[in-house]
Protein backbone atom coordinates (compact mmCIF):
# COMPACT_ATOMS: atom_id res chain seq x y z
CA UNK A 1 -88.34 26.84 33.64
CA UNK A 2 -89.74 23.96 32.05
CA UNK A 3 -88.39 24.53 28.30
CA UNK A 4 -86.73 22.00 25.53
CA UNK A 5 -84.01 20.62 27.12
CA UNK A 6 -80.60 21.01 25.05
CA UNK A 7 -79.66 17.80 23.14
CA UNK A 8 -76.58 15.92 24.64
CA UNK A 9 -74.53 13.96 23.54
CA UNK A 10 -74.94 10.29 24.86
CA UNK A 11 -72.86 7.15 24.79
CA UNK A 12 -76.07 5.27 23.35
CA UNK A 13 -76.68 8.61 20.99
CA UNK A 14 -73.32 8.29 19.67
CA UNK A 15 -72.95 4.28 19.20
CA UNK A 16 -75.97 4.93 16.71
CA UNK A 17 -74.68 7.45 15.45
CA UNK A 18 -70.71 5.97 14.39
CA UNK A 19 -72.76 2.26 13.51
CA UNK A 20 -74.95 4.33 10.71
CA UNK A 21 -71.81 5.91 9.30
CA UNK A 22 -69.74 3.37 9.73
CA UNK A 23 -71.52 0.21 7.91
CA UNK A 24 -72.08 1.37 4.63
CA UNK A 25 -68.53 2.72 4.28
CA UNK A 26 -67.53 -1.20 5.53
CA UNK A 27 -69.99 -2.36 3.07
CA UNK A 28 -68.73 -0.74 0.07
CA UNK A 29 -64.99 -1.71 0.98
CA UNK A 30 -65.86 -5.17 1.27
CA UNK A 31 -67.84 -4.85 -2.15
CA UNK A 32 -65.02 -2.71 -3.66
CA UNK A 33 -62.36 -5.33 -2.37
CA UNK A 34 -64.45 -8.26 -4.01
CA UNK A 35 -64.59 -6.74 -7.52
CA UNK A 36 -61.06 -5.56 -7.37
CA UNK A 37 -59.89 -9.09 -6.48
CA UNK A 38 -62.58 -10.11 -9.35
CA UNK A 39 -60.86 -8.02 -12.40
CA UNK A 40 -57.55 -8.99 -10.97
CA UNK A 41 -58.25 -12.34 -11.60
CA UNK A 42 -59.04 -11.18 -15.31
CA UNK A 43 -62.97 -12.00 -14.60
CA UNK A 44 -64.17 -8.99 -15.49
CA UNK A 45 -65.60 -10.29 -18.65
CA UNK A 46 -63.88 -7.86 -21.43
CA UNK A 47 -65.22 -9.05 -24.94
CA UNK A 48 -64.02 -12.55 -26.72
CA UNK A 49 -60.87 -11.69 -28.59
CA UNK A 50 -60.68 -14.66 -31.41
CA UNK A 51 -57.81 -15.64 -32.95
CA UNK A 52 -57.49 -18.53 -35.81
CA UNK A 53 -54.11 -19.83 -36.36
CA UNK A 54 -52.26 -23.25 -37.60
CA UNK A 55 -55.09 -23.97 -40.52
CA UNK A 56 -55.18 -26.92 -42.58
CA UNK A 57 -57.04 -29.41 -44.93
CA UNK A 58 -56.58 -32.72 -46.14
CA UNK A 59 -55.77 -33.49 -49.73
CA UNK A 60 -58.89 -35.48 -50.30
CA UNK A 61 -57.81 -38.70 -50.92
CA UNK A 62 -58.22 -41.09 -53.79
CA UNK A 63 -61.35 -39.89 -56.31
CA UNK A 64 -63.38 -38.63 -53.34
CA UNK A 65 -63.56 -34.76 -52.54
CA UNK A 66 -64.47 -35.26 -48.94
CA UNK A 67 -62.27 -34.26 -46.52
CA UNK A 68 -61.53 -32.53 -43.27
CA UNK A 69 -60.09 -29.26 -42.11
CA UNK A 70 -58.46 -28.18 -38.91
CA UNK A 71 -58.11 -25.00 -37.13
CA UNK A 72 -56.41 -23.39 -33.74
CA UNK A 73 -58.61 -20.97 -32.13
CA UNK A 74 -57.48 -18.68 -29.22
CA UNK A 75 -59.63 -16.48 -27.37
CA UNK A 76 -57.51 -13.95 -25.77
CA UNK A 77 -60.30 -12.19 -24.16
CA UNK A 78 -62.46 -12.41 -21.17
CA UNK A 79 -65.62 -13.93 -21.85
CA UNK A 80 -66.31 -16.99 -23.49
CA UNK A 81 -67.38 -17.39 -27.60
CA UNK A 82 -69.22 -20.38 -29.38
CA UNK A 83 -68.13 -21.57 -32.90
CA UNK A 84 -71.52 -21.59 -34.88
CA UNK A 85 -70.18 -22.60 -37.96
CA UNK A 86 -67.66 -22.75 -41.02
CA UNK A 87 -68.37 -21.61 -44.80
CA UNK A 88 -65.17 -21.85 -47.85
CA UNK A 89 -65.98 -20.98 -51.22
CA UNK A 90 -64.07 -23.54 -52.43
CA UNK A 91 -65.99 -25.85 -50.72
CA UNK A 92 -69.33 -27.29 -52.21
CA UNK A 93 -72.34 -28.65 -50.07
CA UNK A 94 -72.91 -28.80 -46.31
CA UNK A 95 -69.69 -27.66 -44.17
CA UNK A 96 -70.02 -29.48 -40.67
CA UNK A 97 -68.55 -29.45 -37.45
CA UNK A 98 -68.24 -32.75 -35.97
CA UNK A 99 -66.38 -34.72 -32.94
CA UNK A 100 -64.97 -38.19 -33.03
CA UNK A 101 -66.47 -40.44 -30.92
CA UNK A 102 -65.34 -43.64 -29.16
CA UNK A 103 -66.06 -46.90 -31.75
CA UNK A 104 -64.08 -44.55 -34.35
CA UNK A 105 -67.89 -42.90 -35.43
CA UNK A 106 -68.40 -38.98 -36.08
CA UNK A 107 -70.75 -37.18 -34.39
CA UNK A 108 -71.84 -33.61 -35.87
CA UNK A 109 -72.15 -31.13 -33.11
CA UNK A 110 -74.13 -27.68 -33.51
CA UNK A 111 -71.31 -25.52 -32.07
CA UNK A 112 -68.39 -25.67 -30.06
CA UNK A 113 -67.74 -23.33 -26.45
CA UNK A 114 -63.97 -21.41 -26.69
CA UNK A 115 -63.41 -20.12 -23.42
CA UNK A 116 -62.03 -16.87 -22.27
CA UNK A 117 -58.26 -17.15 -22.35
CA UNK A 118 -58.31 -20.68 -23.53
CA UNK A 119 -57.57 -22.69 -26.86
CA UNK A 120 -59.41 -24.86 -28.93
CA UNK A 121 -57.01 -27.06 -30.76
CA UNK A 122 -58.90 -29.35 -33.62
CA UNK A 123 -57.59 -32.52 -34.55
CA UNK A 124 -58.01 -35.60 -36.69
CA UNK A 125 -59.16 -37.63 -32.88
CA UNK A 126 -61.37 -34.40 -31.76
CA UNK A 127 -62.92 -32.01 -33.18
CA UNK A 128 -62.67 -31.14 -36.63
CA UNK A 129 -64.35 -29.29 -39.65
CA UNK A 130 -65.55 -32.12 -42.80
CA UNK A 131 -66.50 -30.49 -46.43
CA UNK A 132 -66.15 -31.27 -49.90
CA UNK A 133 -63.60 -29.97 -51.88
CA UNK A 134 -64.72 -27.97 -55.30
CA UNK A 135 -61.22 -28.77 -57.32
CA UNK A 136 -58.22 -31.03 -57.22
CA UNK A 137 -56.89 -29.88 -54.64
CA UNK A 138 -52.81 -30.29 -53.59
CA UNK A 139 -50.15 -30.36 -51.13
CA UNK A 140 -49.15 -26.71 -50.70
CA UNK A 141 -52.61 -24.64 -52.29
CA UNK A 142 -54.24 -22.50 -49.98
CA UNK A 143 -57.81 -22.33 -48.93
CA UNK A 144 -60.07 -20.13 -47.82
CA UNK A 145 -62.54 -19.99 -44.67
CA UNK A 146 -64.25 -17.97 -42.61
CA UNK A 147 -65.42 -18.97 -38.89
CA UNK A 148 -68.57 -17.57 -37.80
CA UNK A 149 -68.55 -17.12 -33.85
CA UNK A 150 -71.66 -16.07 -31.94
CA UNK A 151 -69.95 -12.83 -30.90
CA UNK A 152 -67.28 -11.97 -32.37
CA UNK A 153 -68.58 -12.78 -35.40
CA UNK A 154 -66.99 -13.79 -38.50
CA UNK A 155 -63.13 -14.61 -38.61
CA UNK A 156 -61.48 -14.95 -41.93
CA UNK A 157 -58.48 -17.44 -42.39
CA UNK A 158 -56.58 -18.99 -45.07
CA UNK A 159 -55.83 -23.44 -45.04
CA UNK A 160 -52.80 -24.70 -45.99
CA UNK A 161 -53.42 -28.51 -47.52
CA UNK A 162 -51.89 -31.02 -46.58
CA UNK A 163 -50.89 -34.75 -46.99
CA UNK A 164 -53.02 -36.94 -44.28
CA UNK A 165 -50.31 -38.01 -41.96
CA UNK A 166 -49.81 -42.31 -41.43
CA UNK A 167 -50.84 -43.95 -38.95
């Protein structure tokens, strides 16, 4: 009798067999593991979370209204943000965001990076925001601004002015 033969189990048969189930399943562990050990490390990229504390502006000093203001911003969440700009109503003209530069010049920049879980802190020697000032402005009024980030867009906050510290 010369019919199909009965299929048997083999080692070879069954090496195939456990390496076909086996590797995805390893696969997807491995990839599992990586993204697990990715979010743990708070990389998984939830939205920018922008916060803008410790505002300020100079009195403008002597006759001129120019000036500068300062700001703190955290982001809190996980993916970076850019500063694109800053507006005030009680500001008049061009509002600029500028660094200082070694040979004590200014240098305007278009925007400024806040990374995720970091802080930007703005100071007289760094970065910092220059306007002019619409009124007489002193010690102790308070300003408004808003900070317009690239995706979390706009953030309002209110400036305390201040005295310009000596030197």
């Amino acid at each position: 009798m010369n019919g199909p033969r009965p299929w048997r189990p083999t080692r070879r048969r069954l090496t195939e067999t456990l390496f076909a189930a086996v590797a995805p399943v390893a696969v997807c562990g491995l990839a599992l593991a990586g993204l697990t050990a990715w979010a743990g490390a708070g990389k998984a990229g939830g939205p920018p979370r922008i916060t803008v504390s410790n505002s300020r502006v100079y009195v403008p000093y002597g006759a001129a209204s120019d000036t500068a203001a300062f700001f703190d911003v955290a982001n809190l969440g996980g993916a970076d943000d850019r500063l694109t700009g800053v507006t005030s109503s009680a500001a008049t003209g061009e509002i600029t965001l500028g660094r200082q530069r070694t040979g004590g010049y200014r240098a305007d920049v278009a925007s400024v990076v806040v990374a995720a879980g970091r802080e930007l802190s703005m100071s007289p020697d760094g970065l910092d925001v220059t306007l002019r000032a619409k009124a007489g402005w002193e010690a102790g009024d308070l300003v408004p601004f808003t900070l317009h980030f690239a995706h979390s867009g706009a953030v309002r906050t209110i400036a305390v002015v201040v005295r310009r510290p000596a030197r």
